[in-house]
C-alpha atoms as a PDB file:
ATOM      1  CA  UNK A   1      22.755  56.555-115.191  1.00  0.00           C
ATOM      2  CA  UNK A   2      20.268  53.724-114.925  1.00  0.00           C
ATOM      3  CA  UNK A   3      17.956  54.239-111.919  1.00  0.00           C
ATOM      4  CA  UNK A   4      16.223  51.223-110.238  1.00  0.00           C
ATOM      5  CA  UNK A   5      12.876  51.604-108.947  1.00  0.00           C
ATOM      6  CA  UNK A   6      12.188  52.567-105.175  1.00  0.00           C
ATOM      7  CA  UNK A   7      11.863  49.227-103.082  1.00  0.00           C
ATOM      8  CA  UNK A   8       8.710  49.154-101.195  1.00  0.00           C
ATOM      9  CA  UNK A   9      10.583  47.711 -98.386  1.00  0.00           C
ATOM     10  CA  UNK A  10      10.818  51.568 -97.353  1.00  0.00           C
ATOM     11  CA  UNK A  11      10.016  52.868 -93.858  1.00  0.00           C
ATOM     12  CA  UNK A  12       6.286  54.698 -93.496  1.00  0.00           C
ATOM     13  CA  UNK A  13       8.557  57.073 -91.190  1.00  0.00           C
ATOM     14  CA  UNK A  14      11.837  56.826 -91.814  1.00  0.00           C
ATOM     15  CA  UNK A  15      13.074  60.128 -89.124  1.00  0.00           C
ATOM     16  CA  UNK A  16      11.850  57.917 -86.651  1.00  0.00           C
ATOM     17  CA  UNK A  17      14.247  55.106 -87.196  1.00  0.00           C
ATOM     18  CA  UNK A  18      17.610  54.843 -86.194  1.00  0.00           C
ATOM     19  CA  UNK A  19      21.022  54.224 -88.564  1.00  0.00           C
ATOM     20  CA  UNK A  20      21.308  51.189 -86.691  1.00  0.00           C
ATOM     21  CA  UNK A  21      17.864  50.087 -86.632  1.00  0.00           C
ATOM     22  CA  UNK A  22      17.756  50.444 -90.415  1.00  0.00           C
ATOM     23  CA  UNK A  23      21.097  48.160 -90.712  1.00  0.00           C
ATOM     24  CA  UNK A  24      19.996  45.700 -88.328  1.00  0.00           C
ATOM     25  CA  UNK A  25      16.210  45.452 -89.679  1.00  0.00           C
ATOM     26  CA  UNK A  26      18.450  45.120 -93.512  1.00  0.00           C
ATOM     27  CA  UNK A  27      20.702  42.057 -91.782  1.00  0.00           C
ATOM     28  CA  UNK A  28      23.820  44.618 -92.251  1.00  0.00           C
ATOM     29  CA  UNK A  29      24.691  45.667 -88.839  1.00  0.00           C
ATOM     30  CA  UNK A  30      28.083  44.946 -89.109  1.00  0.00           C
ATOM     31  CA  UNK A  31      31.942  46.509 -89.897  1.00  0.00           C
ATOM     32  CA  UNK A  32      32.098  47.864 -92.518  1.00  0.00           C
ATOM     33  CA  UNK A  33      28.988  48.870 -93.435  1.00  0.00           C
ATOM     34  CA  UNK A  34      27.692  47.320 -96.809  1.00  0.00           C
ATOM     35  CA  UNK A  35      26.375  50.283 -98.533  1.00  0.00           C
ATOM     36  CA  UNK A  36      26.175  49.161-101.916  1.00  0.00           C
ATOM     37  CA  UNK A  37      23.528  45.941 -99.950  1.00  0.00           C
ATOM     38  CA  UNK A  38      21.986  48.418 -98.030  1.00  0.00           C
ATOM     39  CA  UNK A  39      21.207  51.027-101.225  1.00  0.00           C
ATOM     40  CA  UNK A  40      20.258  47.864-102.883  1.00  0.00           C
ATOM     41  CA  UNK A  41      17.578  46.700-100.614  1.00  0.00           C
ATOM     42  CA  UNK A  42      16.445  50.403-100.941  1.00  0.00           C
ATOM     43  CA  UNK A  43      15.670  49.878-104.305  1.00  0.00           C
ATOM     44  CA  UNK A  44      18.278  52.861-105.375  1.00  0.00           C
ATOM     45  CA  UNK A  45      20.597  52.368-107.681  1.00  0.00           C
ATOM     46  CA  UNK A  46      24.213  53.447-107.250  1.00  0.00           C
ATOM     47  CA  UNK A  47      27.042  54.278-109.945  1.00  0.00           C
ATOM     48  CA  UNK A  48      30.641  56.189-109.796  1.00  0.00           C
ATOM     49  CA  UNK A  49      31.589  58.645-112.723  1.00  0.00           C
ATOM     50  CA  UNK A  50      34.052  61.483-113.184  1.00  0.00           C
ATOM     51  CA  UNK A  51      32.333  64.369-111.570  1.00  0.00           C
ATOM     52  CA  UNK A  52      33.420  67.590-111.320  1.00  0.00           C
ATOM     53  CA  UNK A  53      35.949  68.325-108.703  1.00  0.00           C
ATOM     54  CA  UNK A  54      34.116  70.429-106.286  1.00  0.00           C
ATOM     55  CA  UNK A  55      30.942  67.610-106.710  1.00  0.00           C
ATOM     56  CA  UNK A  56      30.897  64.601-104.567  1.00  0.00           C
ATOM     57  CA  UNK A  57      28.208  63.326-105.514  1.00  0.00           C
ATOM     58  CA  UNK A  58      24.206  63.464-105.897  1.00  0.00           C
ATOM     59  CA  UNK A  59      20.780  61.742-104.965  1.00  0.00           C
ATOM     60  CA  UNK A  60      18.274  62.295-107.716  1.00  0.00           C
ATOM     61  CA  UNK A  61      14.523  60.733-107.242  1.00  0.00           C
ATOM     62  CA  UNK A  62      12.337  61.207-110.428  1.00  0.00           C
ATOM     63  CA  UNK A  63       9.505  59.476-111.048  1.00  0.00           C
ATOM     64  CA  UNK A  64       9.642  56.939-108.310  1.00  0.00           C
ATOM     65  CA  UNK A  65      13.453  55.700-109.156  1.00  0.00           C
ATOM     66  CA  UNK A  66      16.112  57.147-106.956  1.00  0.00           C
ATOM     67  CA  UNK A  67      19.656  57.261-107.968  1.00  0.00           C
ATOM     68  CA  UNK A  68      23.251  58.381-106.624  1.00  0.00           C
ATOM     69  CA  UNK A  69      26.063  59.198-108.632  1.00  0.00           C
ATOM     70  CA  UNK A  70      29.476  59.113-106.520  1.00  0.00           C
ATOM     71  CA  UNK A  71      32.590  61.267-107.525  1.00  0.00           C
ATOM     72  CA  UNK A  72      34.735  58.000-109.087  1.00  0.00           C
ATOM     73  CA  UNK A  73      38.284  60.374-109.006  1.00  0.00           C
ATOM     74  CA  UNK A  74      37.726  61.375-104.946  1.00  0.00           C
ATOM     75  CA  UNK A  75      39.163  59.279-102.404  1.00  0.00           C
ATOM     76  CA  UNK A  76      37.219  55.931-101.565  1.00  0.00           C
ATOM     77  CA  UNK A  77      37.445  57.171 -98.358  1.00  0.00           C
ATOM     78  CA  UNK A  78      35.962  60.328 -99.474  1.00  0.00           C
ATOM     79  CA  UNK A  79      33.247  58.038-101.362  1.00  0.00           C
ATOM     80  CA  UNK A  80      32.020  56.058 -98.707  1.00  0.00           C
ATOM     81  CA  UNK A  81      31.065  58.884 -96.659  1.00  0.00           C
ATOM     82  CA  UNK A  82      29.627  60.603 -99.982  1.00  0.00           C
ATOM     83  CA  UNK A  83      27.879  57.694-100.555  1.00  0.00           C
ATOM     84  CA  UNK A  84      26.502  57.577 -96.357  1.00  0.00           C
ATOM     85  CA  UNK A  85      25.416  61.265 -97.254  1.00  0.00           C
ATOM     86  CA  UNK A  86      23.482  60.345-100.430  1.00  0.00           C
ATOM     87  CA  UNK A  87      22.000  57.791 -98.239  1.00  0.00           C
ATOM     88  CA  UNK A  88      20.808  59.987 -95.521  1.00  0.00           C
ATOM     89  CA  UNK A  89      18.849  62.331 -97.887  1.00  0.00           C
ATOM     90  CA  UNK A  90      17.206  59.666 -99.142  1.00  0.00           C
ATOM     91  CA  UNK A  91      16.305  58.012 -95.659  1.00  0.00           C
ATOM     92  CA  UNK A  92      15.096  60.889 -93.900  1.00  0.00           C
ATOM     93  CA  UNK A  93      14.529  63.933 -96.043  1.00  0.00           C
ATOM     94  CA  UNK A  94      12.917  62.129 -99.415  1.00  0.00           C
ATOM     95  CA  UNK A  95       9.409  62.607 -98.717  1.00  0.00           C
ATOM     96  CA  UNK A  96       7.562  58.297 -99.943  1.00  0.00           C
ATOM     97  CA  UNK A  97       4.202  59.965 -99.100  1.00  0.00           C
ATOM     98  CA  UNK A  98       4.129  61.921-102.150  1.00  0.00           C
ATOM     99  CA  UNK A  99       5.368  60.855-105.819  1.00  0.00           C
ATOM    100  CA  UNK A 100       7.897  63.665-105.164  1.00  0.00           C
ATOM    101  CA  UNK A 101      10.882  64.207-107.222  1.00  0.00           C
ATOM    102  CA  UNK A 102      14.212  65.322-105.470  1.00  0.00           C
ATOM    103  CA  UNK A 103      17.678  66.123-106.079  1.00  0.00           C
ATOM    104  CA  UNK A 104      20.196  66.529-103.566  1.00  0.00           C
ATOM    105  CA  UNK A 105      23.966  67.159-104.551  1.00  0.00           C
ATOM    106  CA  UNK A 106      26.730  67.078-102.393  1.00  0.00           C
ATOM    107  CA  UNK A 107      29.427  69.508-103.327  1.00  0.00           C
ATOM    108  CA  UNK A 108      32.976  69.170-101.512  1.00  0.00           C
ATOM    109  CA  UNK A 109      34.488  70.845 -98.624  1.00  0.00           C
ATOM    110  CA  UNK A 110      36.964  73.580-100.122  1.00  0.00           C
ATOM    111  CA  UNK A 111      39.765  75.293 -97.467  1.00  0.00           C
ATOM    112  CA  UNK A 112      40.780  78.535 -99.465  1.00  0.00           C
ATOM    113  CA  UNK A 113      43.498  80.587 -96.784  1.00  0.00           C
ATOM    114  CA  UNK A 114      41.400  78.757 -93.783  1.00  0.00           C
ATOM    115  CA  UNK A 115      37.995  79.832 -94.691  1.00  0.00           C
ATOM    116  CA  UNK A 116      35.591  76.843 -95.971  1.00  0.00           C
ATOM    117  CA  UNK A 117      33.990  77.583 -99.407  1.00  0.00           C
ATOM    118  CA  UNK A 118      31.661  75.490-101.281  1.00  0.00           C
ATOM    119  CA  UNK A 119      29.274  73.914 -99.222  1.00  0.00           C
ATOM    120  CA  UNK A 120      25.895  74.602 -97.747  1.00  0.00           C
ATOM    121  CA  UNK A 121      26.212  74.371 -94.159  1.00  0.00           C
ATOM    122  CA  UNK A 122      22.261  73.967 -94.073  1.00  0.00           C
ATOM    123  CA  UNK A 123      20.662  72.362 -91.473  1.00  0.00           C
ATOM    124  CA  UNK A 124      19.879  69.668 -93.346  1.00  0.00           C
ATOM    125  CA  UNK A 125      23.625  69.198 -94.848  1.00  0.00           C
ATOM    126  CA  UNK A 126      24.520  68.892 -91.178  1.00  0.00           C
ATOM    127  CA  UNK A 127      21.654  66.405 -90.485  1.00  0.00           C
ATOM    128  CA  UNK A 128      22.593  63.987 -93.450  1.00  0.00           C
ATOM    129  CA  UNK A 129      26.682  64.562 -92.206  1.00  0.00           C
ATOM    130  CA  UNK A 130      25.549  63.049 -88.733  1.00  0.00           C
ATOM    131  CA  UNK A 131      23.298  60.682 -90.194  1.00  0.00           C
ATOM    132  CA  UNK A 132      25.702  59.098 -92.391  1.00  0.00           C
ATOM    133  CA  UNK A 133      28.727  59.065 -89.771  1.00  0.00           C
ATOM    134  CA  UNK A 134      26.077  57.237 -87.665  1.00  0.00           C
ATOM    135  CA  UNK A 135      25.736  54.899 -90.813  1.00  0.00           C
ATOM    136  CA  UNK A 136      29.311  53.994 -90.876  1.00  0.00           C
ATOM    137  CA  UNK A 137      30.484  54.200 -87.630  1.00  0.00           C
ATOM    138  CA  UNK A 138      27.119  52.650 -85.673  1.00  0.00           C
ATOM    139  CA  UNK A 139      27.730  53.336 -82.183  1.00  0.00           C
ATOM    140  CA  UNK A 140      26.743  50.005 -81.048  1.00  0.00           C
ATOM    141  CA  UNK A 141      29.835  48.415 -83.306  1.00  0.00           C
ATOM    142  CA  UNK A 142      32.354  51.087 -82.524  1.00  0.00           C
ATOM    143  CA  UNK A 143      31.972  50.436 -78.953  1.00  0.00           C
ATOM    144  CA  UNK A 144      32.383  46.293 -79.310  1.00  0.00           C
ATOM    145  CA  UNK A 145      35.558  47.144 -81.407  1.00  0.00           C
ATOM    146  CA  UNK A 146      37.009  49.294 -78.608  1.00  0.00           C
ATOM    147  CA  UNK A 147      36.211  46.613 -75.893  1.00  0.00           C
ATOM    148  CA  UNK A 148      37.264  43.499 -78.456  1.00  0.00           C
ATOM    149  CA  UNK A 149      40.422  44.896 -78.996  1.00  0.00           C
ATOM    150  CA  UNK A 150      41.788  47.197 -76.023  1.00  0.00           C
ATOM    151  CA  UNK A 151      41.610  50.140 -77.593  1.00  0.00           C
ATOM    152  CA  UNK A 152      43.989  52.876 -76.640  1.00  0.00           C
ATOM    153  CA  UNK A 153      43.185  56.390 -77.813  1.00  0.00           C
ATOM    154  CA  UNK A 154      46.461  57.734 -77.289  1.00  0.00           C
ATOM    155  CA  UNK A 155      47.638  55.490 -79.530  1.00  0.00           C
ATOM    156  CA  UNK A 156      48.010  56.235 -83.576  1.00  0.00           C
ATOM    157  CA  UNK A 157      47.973  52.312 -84.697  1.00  0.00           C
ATOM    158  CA  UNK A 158      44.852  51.695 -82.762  1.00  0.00           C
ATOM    159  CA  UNK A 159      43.480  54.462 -84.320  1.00  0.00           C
ATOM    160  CA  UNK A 160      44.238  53.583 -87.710  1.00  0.00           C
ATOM    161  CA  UNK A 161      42.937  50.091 -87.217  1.00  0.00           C
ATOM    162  CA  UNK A 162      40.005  51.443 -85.833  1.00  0.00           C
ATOM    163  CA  UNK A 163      39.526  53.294 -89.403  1.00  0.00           C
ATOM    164  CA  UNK A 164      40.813  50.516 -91.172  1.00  0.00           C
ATOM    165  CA  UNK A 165      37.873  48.357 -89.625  1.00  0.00           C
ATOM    166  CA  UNK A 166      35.237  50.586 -90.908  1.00  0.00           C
ATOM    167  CA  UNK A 167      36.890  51.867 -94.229  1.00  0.00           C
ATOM    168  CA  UNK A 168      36.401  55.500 -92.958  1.00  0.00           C
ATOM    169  CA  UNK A 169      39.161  58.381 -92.988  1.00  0.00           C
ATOM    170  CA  UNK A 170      41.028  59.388 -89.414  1.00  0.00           C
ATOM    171  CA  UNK A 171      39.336  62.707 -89.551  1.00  0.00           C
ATOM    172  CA  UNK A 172      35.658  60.880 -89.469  1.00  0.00           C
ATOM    173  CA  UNK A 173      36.878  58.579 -87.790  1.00  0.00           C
ATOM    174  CA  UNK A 174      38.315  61.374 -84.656  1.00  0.00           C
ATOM    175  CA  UNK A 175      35.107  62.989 -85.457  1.00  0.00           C
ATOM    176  CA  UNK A 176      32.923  60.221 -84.298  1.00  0.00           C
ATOM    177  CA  UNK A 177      34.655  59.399 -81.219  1.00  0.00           C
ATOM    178  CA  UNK A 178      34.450  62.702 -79.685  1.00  0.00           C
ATOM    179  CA  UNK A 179      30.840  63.035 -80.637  1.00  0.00           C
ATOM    180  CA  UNK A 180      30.704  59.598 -78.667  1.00  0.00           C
ATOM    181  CA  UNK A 181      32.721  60.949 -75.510  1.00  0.00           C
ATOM    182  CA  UNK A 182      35.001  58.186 -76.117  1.00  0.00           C
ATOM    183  CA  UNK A 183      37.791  60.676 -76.607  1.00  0.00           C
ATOM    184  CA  UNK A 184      37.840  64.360 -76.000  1.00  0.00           C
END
């Protein structure tokens, strides 16, 4: 994997700032999200292989370069959020202050006879989950969508053209909304 220098362009404080202040301070506040501009103008560079099944993918930061590697056989569904996650680590738990090196990897959600296996449920796993729903799914554009388009929770089609609108899955999708009180 080829990993680009990190772009100075980086927040001093990057907790403090928003999803949707970083995509509207990066000109990308818009549906869907451009992740590969935004990981771009974050001076990270971004590849797909053939990963493991149970691996979605991984940050690495070594020597002032930061990487992700995305799962190329999951979903691209399944990648864009992976990709979000990836994101998220780097935004607001990769420490700029320090020449730190970090790796983050993401591994997928496994149902084995109803009981989840193979992820961390950390509290940082969930942080970089909300995070990168937030990333996709800015608040700010999910609500113009609704109001543009007379959006009817009770029905599927608007649903799916809600997901189809920001290339996310149903479940994310459903997800987001209730976290937004839009439905219950």
């Amino acid at each position: 994997m080829t990993i680009a220098a990190v772009s100075p362009r980086r927040v001093n404080h990057p907790k403090a700032q928003s999803s949707e202040e970083l995509l509207r301070q990066n000109g990308l506040l818009r549906a869907p999200v451009d992740l590969d501009a935004l990981a771009k103008r974050l001076g990270i560079d971004v590849t797909l292989d053939a990963l493991d099944d149970d691996i979605s993918g991984f940050l690495i930061v070594k020597n002032a370069k930061a990487g992700i590697c995305i799962n190329a056989l999951h979903h691209p569904n399944r990648q864009r959020f992976t990709f979000a996650h990836e994101l998220a680590h780097f935004v607001i738990h990769h420490s700029t202050k320090e020449e730190q090196d970090d790796f983050y990897i993401d591994k997928s959600l496994l149902y084995l006879r109803g009981k989840q296996r193979g992820r961390s449920e950390s509290p940082m796993e969930r942080e970089a989950d909300q995070y990168a729903a937030s990333l996709l799914m800015p608040e700010s554009l999910i609500r113009s969508w609704i109001q543009e388009n007379n959006f009817n929770p009770s029905e599927e089609i608007d649903l799916y053209r809600l997901t189809m609108a920001f290339r996310v899955s149903e479940q994310a999708m459903q997800i987001r909304l209730s976290d937004l009180r839009i439905i219950k």
